[in-house]
C-alpha atoms as a PDB file:
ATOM      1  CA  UNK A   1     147.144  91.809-104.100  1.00  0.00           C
ATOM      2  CA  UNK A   2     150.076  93.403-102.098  1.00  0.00           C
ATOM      3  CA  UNK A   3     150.290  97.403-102.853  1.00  0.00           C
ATOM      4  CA  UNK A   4     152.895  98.754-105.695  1.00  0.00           C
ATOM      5  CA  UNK A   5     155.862 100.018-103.664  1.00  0.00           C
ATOM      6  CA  UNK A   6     155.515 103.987-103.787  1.00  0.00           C
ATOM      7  CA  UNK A   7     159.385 104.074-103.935  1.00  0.00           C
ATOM      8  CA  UNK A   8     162.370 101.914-105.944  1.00  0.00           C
ATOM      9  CA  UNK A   9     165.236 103.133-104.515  1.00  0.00           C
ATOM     10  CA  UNK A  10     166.887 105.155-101.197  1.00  0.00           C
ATOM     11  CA  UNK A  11     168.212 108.156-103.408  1.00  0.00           C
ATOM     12  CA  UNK A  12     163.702 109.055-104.026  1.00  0.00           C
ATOM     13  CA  UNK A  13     164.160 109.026-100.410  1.00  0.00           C
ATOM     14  CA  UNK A  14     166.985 111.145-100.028  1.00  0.00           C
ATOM     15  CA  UNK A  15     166.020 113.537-103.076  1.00  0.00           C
ATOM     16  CA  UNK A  16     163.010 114.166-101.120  1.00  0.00           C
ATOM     17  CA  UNK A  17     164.694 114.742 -97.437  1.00  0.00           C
ATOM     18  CA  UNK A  18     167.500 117.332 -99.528  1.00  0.00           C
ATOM     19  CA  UNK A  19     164.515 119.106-101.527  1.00  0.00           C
ATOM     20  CA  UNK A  20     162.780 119.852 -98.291  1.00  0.00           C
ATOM     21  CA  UNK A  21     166.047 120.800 -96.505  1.00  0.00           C
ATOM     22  CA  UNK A  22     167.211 122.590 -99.644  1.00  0.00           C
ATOM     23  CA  UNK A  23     163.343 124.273-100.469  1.00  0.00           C
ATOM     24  CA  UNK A  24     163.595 122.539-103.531  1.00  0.00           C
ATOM     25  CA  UNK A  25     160.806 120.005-103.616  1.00  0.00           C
ATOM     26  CA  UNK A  26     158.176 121.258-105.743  1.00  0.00           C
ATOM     27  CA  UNK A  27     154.964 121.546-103.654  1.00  0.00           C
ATOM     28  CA  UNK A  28     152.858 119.107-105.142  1.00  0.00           C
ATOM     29  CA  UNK A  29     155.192 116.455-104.464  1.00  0.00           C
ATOM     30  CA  UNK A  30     154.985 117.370-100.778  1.00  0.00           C
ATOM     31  CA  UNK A  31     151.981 114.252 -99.993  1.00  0.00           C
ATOM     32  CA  UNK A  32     151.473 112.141 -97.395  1.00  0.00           C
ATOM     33  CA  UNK A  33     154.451 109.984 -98.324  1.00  0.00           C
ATOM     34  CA  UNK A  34     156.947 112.128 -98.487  1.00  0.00           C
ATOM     35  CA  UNK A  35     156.354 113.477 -95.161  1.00  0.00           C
ATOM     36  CA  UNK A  36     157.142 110.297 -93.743  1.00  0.00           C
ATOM     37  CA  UNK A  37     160.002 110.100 -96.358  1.00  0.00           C
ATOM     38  CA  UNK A  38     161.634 112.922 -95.480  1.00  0.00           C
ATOM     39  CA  UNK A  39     161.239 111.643 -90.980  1.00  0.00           C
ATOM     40  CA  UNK A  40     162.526 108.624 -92.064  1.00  0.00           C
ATOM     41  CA  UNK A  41     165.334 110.142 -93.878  1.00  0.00           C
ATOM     42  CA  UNK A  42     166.189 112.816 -91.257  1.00  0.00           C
ATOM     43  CA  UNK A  43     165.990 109.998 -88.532  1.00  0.00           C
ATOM     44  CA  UNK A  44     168.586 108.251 -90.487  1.00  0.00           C
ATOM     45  CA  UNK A  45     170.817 111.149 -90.161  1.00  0.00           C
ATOM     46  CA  UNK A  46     169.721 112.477 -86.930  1.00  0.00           C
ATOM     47  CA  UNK A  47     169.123 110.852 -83.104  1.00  0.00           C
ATOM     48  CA  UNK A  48     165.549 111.024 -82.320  1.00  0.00           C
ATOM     49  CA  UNK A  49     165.399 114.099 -80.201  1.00  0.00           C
ATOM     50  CA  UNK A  50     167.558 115.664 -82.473  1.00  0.00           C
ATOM     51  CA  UNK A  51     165.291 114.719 -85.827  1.00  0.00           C
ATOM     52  CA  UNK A  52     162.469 116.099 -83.228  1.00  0.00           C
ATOM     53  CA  UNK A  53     164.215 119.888 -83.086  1.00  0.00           C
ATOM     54  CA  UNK A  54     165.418 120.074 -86.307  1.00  0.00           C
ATOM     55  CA  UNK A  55     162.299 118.788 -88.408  1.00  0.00           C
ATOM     56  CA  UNK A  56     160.037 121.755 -87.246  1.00  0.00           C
ATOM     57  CA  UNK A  57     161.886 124.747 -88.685  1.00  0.00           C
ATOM     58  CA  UNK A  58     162.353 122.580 -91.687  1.00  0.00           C
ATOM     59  CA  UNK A  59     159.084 122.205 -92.664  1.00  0.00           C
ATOM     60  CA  UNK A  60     158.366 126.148 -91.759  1.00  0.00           C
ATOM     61  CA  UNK A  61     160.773 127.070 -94.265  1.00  0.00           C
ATOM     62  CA  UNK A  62     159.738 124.987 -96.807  1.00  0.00           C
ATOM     63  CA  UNK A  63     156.133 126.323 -96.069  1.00  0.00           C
ATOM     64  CA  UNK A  64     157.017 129.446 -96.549  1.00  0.00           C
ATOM     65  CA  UNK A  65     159.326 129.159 -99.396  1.00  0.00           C
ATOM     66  CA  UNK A  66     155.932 127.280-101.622  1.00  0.00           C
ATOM     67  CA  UNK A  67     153.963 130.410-100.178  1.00  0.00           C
ATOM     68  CA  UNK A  68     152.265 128.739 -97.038  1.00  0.00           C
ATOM     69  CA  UNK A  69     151.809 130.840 -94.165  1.00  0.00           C
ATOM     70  CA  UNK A  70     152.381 129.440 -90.377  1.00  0.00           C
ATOM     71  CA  UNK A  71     149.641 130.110 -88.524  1.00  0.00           C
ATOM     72  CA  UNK A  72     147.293 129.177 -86.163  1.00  0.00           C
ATOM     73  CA  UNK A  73     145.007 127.236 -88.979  1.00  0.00           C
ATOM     74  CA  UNK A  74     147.808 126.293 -91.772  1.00  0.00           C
ATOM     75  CA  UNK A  75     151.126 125.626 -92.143  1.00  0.00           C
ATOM     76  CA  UNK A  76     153.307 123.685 -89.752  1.00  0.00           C
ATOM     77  CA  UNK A  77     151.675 121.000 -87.215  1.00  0.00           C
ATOM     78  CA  UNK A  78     153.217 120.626 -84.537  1.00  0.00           C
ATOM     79  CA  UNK A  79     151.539 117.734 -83.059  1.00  0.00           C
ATOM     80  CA  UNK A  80     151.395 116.181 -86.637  1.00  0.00           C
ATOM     81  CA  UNK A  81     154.962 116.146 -87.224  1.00  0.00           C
ATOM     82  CA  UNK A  82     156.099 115.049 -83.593  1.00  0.00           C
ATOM     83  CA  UNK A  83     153.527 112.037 -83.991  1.00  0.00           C
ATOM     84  CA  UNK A  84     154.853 111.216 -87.259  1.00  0.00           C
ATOM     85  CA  UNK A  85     158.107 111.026 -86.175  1.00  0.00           C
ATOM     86  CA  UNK A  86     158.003 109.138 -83.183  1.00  0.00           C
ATOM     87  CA  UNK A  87     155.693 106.577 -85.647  1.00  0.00           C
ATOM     88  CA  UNK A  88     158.167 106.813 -87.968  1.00  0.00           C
ATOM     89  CA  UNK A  89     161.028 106.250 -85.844  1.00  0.00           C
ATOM     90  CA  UNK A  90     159.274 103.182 -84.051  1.00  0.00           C
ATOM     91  CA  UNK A  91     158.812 101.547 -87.537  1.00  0.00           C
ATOM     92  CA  UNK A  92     162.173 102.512 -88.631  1.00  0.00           C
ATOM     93  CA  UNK A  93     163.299 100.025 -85.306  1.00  0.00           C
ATOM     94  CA  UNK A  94     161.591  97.151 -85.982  1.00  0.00           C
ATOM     95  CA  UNK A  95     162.178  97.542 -90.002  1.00  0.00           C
ATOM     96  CA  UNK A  96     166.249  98.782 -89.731  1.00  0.00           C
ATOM     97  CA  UNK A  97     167.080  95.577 -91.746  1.00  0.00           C
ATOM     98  CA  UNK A  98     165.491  96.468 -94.887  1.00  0.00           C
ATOM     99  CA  UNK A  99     166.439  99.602 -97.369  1.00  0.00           C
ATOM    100  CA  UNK A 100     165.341 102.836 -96.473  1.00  0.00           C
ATOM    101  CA  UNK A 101     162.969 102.828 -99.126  1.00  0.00           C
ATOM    102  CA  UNK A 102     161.313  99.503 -98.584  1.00  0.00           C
ATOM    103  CA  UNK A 103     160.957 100.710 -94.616  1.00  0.00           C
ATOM    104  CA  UNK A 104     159.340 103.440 -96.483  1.00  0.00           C
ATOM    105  CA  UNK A 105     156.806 101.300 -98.256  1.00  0.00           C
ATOM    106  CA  UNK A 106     156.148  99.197 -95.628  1.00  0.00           C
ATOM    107  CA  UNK A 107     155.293 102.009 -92.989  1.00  0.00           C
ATOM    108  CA  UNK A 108     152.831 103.146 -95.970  1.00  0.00           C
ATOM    109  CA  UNK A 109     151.285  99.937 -96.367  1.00  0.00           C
ATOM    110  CA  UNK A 110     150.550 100.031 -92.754  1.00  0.00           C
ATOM    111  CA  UNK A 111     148.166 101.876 -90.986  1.00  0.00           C
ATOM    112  CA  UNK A 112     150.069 104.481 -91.183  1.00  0.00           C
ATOM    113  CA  UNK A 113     149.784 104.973 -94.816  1.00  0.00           C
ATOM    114  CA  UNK A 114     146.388 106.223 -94.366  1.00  0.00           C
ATOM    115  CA  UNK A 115     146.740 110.062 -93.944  1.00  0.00           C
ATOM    116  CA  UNK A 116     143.716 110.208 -91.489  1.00  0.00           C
ATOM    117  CA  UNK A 117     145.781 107.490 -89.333  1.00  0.00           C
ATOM    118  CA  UNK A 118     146.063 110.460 -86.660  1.00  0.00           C
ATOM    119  CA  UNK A 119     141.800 110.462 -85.950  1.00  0.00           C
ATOM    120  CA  UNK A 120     142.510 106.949 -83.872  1.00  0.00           C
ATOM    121  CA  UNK A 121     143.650 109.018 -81.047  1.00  0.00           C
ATOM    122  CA  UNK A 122     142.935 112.580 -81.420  1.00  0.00           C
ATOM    123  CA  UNK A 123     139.843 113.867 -82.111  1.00  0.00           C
ATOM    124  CA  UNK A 124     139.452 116.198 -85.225  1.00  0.00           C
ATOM    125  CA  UNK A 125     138.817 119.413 -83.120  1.00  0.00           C
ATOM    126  CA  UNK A 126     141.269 118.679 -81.084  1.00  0.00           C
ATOM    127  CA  UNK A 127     144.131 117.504 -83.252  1.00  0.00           C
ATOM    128  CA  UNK A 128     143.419 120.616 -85.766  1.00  0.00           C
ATOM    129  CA  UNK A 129     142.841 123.527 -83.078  1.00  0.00           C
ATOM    130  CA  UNK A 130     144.798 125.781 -83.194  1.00  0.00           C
ATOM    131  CA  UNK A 131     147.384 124.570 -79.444  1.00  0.00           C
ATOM    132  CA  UNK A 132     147.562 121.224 -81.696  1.00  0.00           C
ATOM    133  CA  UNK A 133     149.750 123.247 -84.124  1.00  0.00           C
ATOM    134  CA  UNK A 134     151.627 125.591 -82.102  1.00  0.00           C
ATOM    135  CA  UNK A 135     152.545 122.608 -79.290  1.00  0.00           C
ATOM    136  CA  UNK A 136     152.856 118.941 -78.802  1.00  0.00           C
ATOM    137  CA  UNK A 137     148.987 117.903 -77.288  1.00  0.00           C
ATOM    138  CA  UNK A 138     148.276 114.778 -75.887  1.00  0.00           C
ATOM    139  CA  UNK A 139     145.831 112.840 -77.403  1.00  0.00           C
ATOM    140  CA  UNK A 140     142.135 112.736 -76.327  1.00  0.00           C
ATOM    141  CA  UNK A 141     140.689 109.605 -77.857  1.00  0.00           C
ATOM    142  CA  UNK A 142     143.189 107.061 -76.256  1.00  0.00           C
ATOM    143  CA  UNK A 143     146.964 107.260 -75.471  1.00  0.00           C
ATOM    144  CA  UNK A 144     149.947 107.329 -78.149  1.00  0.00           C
ATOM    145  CA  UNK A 145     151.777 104.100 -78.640  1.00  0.00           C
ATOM    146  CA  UNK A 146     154.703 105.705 -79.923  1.00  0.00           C
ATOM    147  CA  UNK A 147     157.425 106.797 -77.306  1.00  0.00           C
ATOM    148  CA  UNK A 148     159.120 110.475 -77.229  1.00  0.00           C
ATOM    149  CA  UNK A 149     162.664 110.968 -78.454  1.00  0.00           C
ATOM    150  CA  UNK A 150     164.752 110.007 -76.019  1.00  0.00           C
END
């Protein structure tokens, strides 16, 4: 049995990339899913590099506006969030014919989906230290597929 769609429609999408631009989104609905909601949104509004420059002080303000501090062991990732969007971005390429929020589903019915989708190529020490979050790190399990913003 195929999975129930997480999202009907492009405006869940969208109401999800403006509540995290506008520090809106309640924190609980901050998951997994809309993470990659909100790339794929901003990537639909933004050039890769530039969805890769202006993602990161998004998500720090929105951390700090539900009371999460940036540091060196919470807050903003960023190796998480570049990873995620150069995933998201890839799938958004070879999916650009469907709805935003059926790319959506799709990239969570993938692989991707699975929030530990990251351990394939990083190992947990690694990927959570605390140079993981404060810079884009390399992988040391086996390379990235995904290309960086061009």
């Amino acid at each position: 049995m195929p999975p129930v769609p997480q999202f009907t429609s492009d405006l869940e999408i969208v109401a999800i990339g403006e509540g995290l631009r506008d520090l809106t989104l309640p924190k609980s609905a901050w998951t997994h899913a809309a993470h990659f909601a909100a790339a794929l949104w901003l990537l639909t509004l933004h050039p890769k590099a530039d969805a890769a420059n202006v993602m990161p002080p998004l998500i720090r303000a929105y951390n700090e506006s539900t009371g999460v501090a940036n540091t060196g062991s919470s807050g903003y990732h960023e190796t998480i969030t570049q990873a995620s969007l150069r995933a998201a971005c890839a799938f958004l390429g070879k999916h650009s014919h469907l709805p935003l929020h059926a790319v959506c589903n799709e990239l969570l019915a993938s692989p991707l989906g699975n929030s530990g989708w990251l351990l394939d190529y990083w190992s947990r020490a690694l990927l959570f230290s605390p140079e993981a979050r404060a810079v884009w790190t390399e992988p040391d399990l086996r390379p990235f597929p995904y290309p960086l913003a061009e």
